[in-house]
Every structure is written in C-alpha cells, then in structure tokens.
N, C-alpha and C. Protein backbone atom coordinates (compact mmCIF):
# COMPACT_ATOMS: atom_id res chain seq x y z
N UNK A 1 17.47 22.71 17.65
CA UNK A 1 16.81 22.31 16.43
C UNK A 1 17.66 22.71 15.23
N UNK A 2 17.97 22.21 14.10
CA UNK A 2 18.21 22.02 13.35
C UNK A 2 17.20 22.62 11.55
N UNK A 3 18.04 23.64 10.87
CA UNK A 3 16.95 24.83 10.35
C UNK A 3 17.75 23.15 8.92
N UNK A 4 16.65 23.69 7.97
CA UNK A 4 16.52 23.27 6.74
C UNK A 4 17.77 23.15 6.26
N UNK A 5 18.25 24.77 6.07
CA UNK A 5 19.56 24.86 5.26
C UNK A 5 20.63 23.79 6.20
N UNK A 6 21.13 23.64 7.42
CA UNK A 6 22.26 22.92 8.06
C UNK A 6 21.48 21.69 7.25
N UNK A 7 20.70 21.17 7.79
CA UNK A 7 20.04 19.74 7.43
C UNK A 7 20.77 19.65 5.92
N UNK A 8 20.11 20.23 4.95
CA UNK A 8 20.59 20.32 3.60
C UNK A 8 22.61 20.39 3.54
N UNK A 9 22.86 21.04 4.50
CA UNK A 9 25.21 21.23 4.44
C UNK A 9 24.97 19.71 4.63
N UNK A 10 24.65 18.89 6.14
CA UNK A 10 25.16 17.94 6.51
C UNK A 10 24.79 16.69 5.33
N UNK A 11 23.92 16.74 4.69
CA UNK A 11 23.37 15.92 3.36
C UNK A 11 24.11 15.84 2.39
N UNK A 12 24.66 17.27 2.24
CA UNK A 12 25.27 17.50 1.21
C UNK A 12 27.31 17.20 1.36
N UNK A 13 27.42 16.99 2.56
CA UNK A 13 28.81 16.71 2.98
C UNK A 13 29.51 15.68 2.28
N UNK A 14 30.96 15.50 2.04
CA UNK A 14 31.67 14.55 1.10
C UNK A 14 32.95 14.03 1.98
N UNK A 15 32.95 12.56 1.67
CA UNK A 15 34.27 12.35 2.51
C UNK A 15 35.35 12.49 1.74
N UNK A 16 36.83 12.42 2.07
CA UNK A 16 37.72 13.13 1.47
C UNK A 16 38.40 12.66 0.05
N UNK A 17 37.47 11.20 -0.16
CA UNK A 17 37.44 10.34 -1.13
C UNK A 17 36.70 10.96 -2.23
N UNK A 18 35.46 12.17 -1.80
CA UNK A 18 34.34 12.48 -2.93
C UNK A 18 33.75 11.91 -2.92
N UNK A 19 33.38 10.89 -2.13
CA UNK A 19 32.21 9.84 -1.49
C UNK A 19 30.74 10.69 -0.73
N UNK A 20 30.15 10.39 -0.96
CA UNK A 20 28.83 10.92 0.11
C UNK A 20 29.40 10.61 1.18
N UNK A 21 29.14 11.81 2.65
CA UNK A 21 29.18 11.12 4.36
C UNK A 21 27.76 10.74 3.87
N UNK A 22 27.95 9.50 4.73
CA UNK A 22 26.56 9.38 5.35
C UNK A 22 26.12 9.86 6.50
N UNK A 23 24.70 9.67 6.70
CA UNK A 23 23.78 10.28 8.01
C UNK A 23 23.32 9.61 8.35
N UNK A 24 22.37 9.88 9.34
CA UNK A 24 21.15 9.23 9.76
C UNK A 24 20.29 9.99 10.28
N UNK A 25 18.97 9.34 9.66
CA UNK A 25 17.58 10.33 8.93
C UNK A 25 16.48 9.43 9.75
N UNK A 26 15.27 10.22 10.41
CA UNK A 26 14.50 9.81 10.90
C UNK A 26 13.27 10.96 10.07
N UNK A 27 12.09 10.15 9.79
CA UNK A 27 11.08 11.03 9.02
C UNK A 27 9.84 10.27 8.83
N UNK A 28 9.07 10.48 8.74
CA UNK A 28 7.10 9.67 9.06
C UNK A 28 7.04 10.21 7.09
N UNK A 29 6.45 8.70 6.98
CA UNK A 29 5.76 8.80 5.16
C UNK A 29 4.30 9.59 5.41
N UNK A 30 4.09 9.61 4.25
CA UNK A 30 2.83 10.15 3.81
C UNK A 30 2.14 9.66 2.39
N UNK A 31 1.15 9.03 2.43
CA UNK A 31 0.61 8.73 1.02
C UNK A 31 -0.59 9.38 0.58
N UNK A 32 0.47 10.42 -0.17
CA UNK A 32 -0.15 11.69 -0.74
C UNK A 32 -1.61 10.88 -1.84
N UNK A 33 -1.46 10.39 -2.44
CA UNK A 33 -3.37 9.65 -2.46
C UNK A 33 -3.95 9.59 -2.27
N UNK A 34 -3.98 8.80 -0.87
CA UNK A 34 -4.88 8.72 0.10
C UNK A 34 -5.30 10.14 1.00
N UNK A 35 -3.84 10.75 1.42
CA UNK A 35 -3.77 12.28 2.18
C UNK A 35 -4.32 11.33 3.80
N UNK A 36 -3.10 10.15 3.64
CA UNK A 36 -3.03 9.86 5.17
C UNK A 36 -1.42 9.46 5.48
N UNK A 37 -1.13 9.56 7.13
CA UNK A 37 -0.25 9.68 7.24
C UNK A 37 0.28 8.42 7.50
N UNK A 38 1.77 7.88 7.41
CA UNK A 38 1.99 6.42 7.50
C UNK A 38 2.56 6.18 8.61
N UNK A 39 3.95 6.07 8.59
CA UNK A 39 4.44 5.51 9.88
C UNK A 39 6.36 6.12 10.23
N UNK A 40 6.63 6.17 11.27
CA UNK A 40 7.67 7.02 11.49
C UNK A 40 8.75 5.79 10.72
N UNK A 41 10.00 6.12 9.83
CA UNK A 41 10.69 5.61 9.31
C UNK A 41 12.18 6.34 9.77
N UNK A 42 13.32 5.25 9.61
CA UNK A 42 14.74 5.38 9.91
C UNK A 42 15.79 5.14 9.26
N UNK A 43 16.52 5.74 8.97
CA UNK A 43 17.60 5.11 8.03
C UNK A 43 19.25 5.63 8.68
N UNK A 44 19.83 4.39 8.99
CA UNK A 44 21.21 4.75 9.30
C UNK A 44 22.25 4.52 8.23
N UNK A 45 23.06 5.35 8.39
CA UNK A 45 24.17 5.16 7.19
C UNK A 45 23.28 5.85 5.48
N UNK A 46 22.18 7.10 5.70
CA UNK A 46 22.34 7.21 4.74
C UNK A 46 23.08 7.96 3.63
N UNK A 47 23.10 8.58 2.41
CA UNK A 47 23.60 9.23 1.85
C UNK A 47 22.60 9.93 0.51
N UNK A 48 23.01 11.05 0.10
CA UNK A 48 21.94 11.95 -0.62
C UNK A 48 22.42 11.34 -1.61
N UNK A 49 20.66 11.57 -2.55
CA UNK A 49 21.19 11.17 -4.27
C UNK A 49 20.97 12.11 -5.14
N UNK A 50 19.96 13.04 -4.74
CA UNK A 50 19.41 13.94 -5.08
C UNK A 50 18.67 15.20 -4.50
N UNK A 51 18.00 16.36 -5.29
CA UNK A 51 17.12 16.99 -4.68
C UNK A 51 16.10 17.48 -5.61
N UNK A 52 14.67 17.53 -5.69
CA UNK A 52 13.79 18.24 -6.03
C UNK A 52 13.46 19.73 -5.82
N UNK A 53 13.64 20.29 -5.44
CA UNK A 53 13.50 21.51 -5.34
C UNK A 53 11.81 21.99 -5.24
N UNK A 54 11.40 22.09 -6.52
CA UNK A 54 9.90 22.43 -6.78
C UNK A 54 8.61 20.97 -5.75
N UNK A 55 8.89 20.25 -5.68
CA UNK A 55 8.12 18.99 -4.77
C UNK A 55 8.36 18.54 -3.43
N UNK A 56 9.78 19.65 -2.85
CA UNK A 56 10.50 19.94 -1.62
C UNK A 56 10.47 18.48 -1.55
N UNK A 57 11.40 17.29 -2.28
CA UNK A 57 11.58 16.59 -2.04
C UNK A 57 13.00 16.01 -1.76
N UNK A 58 13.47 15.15 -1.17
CA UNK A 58 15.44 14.69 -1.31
C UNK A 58 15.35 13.06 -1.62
N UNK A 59 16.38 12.71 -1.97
CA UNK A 59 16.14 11.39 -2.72
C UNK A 59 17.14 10.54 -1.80
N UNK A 60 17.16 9.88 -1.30
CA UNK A 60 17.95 9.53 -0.44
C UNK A 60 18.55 8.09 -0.36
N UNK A 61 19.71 6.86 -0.76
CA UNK A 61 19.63 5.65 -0.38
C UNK A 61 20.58 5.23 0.66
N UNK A 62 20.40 3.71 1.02
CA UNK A 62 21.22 2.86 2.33
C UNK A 62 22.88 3.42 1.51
N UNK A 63 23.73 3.50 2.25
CA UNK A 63 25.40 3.80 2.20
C UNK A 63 25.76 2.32 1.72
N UNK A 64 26.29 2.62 -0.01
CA UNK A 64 26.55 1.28 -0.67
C UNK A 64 25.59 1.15 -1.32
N UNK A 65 24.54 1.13 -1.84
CA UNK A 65 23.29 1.03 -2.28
C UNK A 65 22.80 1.86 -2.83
N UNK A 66 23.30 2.58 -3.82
CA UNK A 66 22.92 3.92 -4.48
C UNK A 66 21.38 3.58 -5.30
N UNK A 67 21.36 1.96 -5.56
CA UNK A 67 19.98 1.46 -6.66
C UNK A 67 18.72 1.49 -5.77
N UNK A 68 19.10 1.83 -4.32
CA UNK A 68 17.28 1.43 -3.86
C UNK A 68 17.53 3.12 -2.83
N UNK A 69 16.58 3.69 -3.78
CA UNK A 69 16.42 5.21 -3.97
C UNK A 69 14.91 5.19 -2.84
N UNK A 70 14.57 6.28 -2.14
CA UNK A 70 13.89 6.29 -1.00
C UNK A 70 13.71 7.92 -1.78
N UNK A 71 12.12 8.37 -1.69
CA UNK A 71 11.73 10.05 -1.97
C UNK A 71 11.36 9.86 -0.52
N UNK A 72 11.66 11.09 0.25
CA UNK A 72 11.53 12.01 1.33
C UNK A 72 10.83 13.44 1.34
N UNK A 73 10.00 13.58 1.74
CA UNK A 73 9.76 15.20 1.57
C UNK A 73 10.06 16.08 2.94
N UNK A 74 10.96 16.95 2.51
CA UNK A 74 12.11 17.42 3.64
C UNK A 74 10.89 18.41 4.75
N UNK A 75 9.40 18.24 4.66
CA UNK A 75 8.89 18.92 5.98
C UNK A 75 8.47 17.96 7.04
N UNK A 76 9.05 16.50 6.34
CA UNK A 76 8.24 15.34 6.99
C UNK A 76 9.61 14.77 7.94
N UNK A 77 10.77 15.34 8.07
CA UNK A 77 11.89 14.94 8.26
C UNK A 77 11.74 15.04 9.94
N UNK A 78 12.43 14.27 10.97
CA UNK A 78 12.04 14.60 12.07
C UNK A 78 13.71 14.67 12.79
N UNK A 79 14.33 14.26 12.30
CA UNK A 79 15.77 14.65 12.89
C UNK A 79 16.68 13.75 11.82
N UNK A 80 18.13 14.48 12.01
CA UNK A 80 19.19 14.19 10.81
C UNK A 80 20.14 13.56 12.48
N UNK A 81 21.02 13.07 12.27
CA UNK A 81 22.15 12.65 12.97
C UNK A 81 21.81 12.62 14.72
N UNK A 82 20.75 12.73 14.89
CA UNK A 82 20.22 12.75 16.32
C UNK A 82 19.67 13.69 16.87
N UNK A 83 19.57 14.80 15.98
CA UNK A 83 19.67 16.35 16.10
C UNK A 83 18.16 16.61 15.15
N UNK A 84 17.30 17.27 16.46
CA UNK A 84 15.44 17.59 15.51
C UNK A 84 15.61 18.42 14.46
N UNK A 85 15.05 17.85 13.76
CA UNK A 85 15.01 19.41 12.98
C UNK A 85 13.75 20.29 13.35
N UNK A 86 13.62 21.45 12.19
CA UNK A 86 12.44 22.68 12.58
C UNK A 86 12.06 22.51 10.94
C-alpha cells in the first residue's frame, strides 16, 4: 500500500523537460450535498495542477489538457499507478 506522502512524491514528479509525469489515478466521487457516494472513476495519463491543503483536496487534469481540471479528495483515492493506496 501506498502512504499519502509517496502518493503526493509520485504527483508531484517532473519530467526532465519540467513537464508534469503523468500517472494514473483510480478514486470513487462523492457528492458532498447530497452526502452520497458516486461511482468508482479513472484517469490515465494524469498530471497534478494543484493542491488544497485545508479541503484535503488535489486538482488534477487529462496529460495535455491542463483546461479540464477534475477536484479529487485525496481519502477517496483508491490507487495511483496500479499501486493501493492507505
């Protein structure tokens, strides 16, 4: 399993260009509104845009596609690169 902080290095990784690496992120939504849960979601090739800190959230889009921005909340995350997290 895979602790927060690695999850957070491999997110945070750069190719030698200063490019984001990308990943791939598996994680179930939640629509905090309602306070029901949605459906398991996937993203290959992504790359970080951001982080929240205080809303334990990461901002995340498709590799190439920095304009279509995805919020994640990093306890809902279910594995980074094939690897579970905890």
């Amino acid at each position: 399993m895979v602790k927060w902080t690695d999850v957070l290095i491999v997110m945070e990784q750069k190719l030698a260009g200063g490019k984001p690496r990308p990943f791939d992120l598996a994680w179930l939504t939640f629509d905090e509104a309602r306070k029901t849960a949605g459906s398991k979601k996937e993203l290959r090739r992504a790359v970080l845009v951001g982080i929240k800190q205080k809303k334990r959230m990461v901002n995340i889009a498709p590799y190439g596609l920095p304009n279509q921005i995805i919020s994640v909340h990093w306890d809902l995350i279910l594995w980074i690169n094939d690897k579970p997290t905890s």
